[in-house]
PDB file of N, CA and C in Angstrom:
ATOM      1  N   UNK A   1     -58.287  59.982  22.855  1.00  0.00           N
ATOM      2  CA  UNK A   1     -57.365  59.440  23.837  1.00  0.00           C
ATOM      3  C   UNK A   1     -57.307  60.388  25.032  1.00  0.00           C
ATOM      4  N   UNK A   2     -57.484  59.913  26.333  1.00  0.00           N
ATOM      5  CA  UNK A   2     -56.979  60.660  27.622  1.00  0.00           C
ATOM      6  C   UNK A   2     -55.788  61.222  27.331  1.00  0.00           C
ATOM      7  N   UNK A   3     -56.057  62.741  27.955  1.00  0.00           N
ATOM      8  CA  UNK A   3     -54.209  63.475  27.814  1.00  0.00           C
ATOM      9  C   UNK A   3     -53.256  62.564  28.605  1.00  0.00           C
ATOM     10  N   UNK A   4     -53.795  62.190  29.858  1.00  0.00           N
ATOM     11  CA  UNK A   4     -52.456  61.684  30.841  1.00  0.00           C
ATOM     12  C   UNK A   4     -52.180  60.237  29.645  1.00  0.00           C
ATOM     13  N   UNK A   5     -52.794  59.794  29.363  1.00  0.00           N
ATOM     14  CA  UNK A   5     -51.977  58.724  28.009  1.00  0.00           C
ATOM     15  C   UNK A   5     -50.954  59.283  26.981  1.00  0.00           C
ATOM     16  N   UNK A   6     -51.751  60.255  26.525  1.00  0.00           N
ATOM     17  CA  UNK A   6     -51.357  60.816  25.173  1.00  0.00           C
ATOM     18  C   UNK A   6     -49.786  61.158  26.190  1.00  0.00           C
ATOM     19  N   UNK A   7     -49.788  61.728  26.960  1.00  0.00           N
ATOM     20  CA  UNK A   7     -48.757  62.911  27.514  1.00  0.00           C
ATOM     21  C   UNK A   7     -47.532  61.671  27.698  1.00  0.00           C
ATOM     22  N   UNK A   8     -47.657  60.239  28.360  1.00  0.00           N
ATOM     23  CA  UNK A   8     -47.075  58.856  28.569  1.00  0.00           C
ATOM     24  C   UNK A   8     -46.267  58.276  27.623  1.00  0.00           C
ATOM     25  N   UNK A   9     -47.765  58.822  26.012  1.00  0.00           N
ATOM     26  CA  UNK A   9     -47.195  58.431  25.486  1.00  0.00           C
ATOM     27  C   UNK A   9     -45.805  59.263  24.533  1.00  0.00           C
ATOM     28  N   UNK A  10     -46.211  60.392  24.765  1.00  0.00           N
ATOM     29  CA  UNK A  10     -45.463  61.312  23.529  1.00  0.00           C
ATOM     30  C   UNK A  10     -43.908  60.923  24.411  1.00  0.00           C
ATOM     31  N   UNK A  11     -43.862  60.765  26.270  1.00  0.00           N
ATOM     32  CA  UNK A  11     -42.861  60.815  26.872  1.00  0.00           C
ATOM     33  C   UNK A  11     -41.412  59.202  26.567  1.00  0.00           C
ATOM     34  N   UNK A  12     -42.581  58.451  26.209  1.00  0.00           N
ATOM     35  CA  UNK A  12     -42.146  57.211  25.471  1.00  0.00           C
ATOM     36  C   UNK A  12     -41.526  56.910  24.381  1.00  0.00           C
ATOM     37  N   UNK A  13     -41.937  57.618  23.405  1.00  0.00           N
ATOM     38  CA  UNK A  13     -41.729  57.333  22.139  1.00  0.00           C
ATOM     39  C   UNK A  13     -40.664  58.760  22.085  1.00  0.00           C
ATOM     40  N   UNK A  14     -40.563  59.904  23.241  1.00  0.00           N
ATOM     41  CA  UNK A  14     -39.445  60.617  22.608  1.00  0.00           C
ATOM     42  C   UNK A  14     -38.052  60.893  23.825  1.00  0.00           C
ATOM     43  N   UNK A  15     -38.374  59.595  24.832  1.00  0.00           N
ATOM     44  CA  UNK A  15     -37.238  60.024  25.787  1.00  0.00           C
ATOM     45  C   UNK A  15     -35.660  59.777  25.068  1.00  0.00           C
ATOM     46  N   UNK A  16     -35.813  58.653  24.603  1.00  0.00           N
ATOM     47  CA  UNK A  16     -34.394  58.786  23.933  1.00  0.00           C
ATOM     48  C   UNK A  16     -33.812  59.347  23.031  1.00  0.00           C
ATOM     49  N   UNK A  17     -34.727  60.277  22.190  1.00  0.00           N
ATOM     50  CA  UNK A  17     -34.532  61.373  21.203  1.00  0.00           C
ATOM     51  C   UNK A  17     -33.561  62.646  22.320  1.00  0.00           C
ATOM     52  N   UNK A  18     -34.537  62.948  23.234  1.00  0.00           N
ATOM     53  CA  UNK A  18     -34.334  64.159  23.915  1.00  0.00           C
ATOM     54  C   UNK A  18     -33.196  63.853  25.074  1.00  0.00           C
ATOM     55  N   UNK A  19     -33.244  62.970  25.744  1.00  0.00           N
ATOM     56  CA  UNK A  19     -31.891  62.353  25.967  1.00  0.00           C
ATOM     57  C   UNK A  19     -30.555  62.117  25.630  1.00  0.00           C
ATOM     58  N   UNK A  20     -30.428  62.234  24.101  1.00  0.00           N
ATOM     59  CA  UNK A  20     -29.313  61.449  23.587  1.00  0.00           C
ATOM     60  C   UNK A  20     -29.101  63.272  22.581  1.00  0.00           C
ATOM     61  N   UNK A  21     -30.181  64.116  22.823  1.00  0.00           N
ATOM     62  CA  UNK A  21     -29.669  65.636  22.457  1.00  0.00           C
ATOM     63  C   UNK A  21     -28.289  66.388  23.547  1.00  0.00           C
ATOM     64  N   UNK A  22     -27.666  67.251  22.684  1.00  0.00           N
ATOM     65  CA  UNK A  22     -26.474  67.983  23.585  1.00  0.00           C
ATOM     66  C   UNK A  22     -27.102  69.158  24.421  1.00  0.00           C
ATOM     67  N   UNK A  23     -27.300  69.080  25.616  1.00  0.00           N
ATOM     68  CA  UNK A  23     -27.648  70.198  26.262  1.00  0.00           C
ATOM     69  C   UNK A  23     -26.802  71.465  26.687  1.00  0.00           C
ATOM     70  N   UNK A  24     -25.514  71.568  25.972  1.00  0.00           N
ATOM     71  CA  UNK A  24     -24.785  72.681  26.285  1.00  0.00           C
ATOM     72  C   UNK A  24     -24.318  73.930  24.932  1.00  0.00           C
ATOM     73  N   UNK A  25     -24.496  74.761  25.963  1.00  0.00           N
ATOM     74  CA  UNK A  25     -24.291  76.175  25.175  1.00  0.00           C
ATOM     75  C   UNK A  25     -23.136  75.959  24.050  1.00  0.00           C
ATOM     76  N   UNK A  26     -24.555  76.261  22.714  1.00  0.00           N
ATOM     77  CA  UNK A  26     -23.243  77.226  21.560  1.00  0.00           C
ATOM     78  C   UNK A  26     -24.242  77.782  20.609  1.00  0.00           C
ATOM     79  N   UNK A  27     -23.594  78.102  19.490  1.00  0.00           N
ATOM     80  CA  UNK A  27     -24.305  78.763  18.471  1.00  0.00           C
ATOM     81  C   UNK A  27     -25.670  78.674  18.250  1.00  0.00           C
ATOM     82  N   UNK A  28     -25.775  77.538  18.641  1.00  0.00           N
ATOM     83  CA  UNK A  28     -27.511  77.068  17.953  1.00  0.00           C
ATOM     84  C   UNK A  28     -28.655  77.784  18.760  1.00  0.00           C
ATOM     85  N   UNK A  29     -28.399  78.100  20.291  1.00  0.00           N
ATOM     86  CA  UNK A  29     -28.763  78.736  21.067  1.00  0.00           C
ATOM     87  C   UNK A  29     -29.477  80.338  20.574  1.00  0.00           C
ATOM     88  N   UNK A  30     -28.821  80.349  19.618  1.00  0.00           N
ATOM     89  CA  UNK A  30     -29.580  81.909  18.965  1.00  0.00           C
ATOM     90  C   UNK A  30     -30.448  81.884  18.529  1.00  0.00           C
ATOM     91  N   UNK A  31     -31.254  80.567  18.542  1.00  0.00           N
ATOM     92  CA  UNK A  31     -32.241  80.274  17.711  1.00  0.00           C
ATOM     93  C   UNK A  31     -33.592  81.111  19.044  1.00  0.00           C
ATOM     94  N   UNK A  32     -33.245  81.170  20.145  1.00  0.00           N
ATOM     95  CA  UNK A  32     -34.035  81.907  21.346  1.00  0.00           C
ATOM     96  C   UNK A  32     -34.394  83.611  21.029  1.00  0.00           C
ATOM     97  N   UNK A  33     -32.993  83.918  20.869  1.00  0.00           N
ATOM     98  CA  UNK A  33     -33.246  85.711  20.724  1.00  0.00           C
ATOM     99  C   UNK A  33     -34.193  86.094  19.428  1.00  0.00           C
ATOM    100  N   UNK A  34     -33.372  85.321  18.522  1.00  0.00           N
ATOM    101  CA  UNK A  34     -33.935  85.256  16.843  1.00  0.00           C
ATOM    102  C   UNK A  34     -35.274  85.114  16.701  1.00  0.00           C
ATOM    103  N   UNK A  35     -36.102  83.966  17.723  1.00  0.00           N
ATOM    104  CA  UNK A  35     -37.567  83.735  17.477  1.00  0.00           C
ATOM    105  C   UNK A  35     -37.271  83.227  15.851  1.00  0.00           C
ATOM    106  N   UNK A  36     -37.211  81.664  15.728  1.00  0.00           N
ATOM    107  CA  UNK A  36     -37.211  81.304  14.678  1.00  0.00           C
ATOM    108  C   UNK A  36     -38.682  80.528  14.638  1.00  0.00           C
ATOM    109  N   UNK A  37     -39.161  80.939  13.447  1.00  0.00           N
ATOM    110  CA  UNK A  37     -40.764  80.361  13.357  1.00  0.00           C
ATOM    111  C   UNK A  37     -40.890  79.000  13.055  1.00  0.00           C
ATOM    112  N   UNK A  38     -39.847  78.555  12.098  1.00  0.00           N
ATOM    113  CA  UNK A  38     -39.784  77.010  11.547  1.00  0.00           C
ATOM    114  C   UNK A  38     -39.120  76.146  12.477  1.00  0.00           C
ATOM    115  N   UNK A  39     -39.388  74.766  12.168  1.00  0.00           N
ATOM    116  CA  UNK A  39     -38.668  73.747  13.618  1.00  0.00           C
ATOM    117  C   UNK A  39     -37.068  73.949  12.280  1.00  0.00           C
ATOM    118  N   UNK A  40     -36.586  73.719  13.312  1.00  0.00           N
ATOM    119  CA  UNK A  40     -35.172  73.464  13.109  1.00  0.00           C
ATOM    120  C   UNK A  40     -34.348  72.179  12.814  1.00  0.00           C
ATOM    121  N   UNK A  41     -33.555  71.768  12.186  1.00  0.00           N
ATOM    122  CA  UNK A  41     -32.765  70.420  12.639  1.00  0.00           C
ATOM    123  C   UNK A  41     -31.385  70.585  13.013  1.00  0.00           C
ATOM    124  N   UNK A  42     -31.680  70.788  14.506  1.00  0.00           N
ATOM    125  CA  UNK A  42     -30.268  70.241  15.131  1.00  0.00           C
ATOM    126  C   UNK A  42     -30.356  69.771  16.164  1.00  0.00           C
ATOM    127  N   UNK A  43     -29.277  69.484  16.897  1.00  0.00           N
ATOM    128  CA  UNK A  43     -28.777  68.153  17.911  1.00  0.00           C
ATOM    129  C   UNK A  43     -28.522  68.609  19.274  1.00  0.00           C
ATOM    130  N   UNK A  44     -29.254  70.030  20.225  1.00  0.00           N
ATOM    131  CA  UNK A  44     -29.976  69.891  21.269  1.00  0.00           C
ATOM    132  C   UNK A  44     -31.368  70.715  21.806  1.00  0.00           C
ATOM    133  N   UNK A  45     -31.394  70.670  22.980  1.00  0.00           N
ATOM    134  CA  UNK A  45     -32.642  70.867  23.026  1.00  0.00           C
ATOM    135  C   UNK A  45     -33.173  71.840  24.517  1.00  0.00           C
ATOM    136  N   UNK A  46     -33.750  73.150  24.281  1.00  0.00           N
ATOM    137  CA  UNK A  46     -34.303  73.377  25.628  1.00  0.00           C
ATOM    138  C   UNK A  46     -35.621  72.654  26.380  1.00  0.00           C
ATOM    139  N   UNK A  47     -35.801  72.509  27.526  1.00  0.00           N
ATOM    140  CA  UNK A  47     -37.185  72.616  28.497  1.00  0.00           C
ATOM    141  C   UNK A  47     -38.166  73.111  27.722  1.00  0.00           C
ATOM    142  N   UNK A  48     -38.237  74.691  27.212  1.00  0.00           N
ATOM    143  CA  UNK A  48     -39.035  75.066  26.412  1.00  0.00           C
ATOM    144  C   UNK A  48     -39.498  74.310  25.396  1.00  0.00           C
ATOM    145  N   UNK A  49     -38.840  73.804  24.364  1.00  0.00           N
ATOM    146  CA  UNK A  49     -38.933  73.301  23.234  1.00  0.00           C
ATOM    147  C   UNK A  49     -39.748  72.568  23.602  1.00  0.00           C
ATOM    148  N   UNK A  50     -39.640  71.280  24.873  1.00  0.00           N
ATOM    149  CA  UNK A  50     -39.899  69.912  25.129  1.00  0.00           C
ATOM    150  C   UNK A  50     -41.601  70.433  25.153  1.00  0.00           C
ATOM    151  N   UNK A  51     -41.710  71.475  26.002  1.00  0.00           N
ATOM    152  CA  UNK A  51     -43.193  71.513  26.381  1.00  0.00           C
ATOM    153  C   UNK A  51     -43.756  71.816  25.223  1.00  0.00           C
ATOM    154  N   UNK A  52     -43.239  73.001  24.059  1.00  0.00           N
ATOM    155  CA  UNK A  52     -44.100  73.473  23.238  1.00  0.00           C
ATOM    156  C   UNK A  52     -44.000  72.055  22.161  1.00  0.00           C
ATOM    157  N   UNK A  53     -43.122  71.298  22.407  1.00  0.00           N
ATOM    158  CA  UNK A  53     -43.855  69.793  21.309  1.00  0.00           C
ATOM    159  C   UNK A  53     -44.733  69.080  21.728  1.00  0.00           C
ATOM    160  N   UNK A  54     -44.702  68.838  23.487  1.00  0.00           N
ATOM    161  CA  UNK A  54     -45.628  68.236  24.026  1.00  0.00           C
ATOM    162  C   UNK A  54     -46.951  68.752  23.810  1.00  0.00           C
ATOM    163  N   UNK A  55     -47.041  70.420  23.981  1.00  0.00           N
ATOM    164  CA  UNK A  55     -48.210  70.848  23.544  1.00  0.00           C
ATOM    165  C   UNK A  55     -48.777  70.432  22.344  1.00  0.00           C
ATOM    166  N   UNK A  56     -48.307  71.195  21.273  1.00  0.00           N
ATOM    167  CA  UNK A  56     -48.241  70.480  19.821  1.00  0.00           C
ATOM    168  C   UNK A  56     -48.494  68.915  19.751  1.00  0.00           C
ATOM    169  N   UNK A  57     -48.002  68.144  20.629  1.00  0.00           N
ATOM    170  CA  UNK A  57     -47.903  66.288  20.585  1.00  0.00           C
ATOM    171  C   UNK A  57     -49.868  66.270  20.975  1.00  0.00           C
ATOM    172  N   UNK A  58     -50.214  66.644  21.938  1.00  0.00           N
ATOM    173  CA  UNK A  58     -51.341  66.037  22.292  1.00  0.00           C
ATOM    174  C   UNK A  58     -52.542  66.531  22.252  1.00  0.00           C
ATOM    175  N   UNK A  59     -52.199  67.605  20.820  1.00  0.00           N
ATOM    176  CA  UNK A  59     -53.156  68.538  20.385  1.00  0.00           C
ATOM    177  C   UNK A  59     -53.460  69.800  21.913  1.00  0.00           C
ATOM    178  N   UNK A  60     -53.082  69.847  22.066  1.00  0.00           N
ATOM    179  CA  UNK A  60     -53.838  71.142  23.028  1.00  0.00           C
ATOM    180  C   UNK A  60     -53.117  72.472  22.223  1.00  0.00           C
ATOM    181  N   UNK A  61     -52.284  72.395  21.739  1.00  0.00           N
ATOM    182  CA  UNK A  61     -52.195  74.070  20.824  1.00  0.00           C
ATOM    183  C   UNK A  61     -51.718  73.234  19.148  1.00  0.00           C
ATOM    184  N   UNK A  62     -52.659  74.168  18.495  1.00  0.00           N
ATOM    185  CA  UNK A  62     -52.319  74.142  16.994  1.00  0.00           C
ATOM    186  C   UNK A  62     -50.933  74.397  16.496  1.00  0.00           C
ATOM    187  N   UNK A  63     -50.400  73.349  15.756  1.00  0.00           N
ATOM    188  CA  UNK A  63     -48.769  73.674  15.550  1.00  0.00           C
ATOM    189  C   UNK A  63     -48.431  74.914  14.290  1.00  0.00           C
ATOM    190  N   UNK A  64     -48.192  76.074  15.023  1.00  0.00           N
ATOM    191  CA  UNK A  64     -48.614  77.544  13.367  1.00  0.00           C
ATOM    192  C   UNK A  64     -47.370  78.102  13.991  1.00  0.00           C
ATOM    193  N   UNK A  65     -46.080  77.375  14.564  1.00  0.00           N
ATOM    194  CA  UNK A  65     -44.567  77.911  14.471  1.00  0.00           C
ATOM    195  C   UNK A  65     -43.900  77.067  15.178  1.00  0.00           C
ATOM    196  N   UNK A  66     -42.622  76.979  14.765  1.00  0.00           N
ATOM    197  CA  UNK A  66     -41.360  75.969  15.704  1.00  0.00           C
ATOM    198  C   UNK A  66     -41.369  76.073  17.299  1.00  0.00           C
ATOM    199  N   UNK A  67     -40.427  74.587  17.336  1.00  0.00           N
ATOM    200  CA  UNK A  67     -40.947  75.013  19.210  1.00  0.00           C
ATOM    201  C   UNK A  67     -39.643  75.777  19.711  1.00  0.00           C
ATOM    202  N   UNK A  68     -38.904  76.312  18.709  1.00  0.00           N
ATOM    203  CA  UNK A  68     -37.931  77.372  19.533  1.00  0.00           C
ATOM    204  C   UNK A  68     -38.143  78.570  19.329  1.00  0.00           C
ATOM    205  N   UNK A  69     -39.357  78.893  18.550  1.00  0.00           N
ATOM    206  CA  UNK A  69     -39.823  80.439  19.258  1.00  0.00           C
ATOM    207  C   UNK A  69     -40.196  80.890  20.294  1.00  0.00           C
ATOM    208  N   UNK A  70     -40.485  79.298  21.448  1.00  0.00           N
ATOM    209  CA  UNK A  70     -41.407  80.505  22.083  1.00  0.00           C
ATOM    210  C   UNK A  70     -40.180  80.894  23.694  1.00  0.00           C
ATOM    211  N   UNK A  71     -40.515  81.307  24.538  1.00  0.00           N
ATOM    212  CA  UNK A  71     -39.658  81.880  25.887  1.00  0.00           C
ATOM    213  C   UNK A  71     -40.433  81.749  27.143  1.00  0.00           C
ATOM    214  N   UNK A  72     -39.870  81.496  28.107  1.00  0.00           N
ATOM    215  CA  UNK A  72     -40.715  81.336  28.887  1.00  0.00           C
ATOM    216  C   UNK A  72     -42.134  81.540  29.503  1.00  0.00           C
ATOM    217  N   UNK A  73     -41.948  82.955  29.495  1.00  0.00           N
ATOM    218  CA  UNK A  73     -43.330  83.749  29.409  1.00  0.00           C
ATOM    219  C   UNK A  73     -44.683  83.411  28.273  1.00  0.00           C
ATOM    220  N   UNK A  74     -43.743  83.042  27.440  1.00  0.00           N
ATOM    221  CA  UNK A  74     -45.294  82.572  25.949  1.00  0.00           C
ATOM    222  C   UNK A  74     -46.305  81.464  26.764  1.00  0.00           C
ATOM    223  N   UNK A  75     -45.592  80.870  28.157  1.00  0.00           N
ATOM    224  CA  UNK A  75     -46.534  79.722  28.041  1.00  0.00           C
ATOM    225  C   UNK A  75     -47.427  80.212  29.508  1.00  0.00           C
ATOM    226  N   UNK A  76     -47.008  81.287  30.059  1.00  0.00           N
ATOM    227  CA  UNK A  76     -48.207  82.126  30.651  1.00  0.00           C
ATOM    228  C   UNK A  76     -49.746  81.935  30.571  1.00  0.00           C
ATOM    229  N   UNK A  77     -50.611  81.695  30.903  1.00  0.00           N
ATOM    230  CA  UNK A  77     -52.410  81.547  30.041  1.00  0.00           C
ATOM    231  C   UNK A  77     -51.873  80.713  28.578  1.00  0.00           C
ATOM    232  N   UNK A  78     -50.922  80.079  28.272  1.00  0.00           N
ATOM    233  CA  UNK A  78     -50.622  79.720  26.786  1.00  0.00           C
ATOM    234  C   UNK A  78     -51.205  80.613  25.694  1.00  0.00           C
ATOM    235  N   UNK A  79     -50.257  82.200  26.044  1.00  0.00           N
ATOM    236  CA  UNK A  79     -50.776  83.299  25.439  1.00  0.00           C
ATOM    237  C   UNK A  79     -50.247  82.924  23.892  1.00  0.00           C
ATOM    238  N   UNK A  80     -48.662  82.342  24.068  1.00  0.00           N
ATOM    239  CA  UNK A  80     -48.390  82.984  22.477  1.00  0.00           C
ATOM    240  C   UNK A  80     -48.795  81.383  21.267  1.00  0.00           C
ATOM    241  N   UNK A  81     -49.931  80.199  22.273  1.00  0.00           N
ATOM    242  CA  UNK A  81     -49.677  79.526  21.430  1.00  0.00           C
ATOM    243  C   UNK A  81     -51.597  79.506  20.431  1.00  0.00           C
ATOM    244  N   UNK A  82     -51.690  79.201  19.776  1.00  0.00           N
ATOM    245  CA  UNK A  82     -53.347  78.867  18.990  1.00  0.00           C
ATOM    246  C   UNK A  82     -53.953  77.260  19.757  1.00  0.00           C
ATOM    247  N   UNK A  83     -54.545  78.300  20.731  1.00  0.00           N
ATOM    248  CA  UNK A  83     -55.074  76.304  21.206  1.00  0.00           C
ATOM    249  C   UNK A  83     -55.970  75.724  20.649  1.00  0.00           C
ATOM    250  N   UNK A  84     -56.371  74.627  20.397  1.00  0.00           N
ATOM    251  CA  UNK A  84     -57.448  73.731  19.259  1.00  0.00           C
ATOM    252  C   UNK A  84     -58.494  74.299  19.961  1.00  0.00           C
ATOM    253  N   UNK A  85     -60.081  73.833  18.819  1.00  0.00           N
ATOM    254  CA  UNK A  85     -61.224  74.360  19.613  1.00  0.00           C
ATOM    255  C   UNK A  85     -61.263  74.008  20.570  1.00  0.00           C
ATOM    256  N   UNK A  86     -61.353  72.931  20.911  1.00  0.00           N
ATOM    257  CA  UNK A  86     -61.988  72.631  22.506  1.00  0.00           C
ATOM    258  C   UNK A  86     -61.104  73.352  23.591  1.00  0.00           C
ATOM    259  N   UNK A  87     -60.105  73.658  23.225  1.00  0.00           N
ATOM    260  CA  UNK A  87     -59.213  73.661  24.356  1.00  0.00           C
ATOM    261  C   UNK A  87     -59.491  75.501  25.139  1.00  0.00           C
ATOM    262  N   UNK A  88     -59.509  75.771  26.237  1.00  0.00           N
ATOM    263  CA  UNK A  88     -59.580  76.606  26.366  1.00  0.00           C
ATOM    264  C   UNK A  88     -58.533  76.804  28.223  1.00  0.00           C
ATOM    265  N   UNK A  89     -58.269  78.584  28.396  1.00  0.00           N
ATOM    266  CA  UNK A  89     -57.056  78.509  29.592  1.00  0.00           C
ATOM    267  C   UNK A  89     -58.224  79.606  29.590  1.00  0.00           C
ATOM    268  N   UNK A  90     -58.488  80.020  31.224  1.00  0.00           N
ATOM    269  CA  UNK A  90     -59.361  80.954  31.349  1.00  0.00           C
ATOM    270  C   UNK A  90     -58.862  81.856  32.546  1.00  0.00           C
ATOM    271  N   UNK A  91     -57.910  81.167  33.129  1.00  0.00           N
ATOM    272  CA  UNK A  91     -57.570  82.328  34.795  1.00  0.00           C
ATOM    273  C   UNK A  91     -56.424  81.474  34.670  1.00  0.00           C
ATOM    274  N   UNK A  92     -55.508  82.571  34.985  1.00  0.00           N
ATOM    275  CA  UNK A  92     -54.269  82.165  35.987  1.00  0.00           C
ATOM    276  C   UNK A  92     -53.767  81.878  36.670  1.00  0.00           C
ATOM    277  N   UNK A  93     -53.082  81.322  37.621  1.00  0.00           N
ATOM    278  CA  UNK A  93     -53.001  81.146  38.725  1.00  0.00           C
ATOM    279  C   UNK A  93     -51.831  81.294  39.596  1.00  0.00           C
ATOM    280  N   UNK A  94     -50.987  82.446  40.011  1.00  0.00           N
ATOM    281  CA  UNK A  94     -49.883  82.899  40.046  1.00  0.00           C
ATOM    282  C   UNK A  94     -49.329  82.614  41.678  1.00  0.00           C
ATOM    283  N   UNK A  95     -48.388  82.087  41.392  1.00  0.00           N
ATOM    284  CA  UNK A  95     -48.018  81.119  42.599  1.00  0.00           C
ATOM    285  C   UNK A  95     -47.245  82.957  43.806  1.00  0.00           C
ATOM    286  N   UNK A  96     -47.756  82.070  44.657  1.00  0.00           N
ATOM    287  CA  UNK A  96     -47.011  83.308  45.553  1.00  0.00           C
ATOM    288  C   UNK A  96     -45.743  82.867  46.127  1.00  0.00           C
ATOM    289  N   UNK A  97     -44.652  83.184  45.751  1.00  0.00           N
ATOM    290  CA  UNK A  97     -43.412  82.754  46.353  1.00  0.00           C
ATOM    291  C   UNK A  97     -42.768  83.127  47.715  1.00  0.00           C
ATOM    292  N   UNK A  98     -43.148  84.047  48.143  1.00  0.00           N
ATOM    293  CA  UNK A  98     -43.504  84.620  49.278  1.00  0.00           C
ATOM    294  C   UNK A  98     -43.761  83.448  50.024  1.00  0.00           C
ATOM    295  N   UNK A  99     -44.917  82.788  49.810  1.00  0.00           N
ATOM    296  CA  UNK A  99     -45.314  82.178  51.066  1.00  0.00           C
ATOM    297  C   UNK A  99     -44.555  80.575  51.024  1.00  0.00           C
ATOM    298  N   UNK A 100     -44.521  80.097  49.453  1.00  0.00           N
ATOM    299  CA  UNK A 100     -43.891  79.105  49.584  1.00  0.00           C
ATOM    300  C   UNK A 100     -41.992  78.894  50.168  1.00  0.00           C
ATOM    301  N   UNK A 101     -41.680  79.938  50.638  1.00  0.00           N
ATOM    302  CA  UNK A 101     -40.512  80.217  50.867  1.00  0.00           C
ATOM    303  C   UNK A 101     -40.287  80.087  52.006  1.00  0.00           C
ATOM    304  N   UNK A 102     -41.440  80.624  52.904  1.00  0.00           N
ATOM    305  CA  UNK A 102     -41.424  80.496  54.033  1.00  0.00           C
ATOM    306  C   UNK A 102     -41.573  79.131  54.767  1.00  0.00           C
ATOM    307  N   UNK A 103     -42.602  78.276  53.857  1.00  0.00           N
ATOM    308  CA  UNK A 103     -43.135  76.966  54.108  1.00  0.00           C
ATOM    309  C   UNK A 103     -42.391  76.271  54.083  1.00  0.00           C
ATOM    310  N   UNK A 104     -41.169  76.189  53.231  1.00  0.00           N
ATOM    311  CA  UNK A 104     -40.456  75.263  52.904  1.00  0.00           C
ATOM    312  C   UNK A 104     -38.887  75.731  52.973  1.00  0.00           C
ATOM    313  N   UNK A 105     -38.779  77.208  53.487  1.00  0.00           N
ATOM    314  CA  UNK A 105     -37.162  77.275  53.346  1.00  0.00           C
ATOM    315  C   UNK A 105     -37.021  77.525  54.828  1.00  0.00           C
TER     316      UNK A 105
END
């Protein structure tokens, strides 16, 4: 399957899951500092999470820990995730904020 499908579709079949999650601060939130390896079951959800399932959803990284271990930075070169064979990240590409600041502020 094409990713831009796969990606359509994972967004389909899980907007009202991730929607109908509580997005405000409490306890469960520790699950960030902690680095918990296993998925979890509870009732909200970070940005983070969303991408590292999406990853996980359309095969581009092997699922070998929960999606609330990882932090922003893990998804850098998608250092902290195991990407399938084919998949490969080879250069970075580090936005200069500098200039977009100027362009647009």
């Amino acid at each position: 399957m094409v990713l831009s499908k796969k990606i359509l579709e994972y967004y389909k079949n899980n907007k009202e899951r991730i929607d109908s999650m509580d997005k405000n601060l409490n306890f469960s939130w520790l699950r960030f500092p902690l680095r918990i390896k296993q998925d979890l079951n509870i009732n909200n959800i970070s940005c983070t999470e969303v991408l590292a399932d999406l990853l996980y959803y359309t095969n581009i990284a092997k699922k070998d820990k929960g999606v609330s271990y990882y932090h922003q930075d893990d998804f850098i070169s998608l250092r902290a995730f195991k990407l399938s064979d084919k998949i490969s990240y080879n250069k970075n590409h580090l936005c200069k904020f500098q200039h977009l600041m100027k362009k647009y502020i």
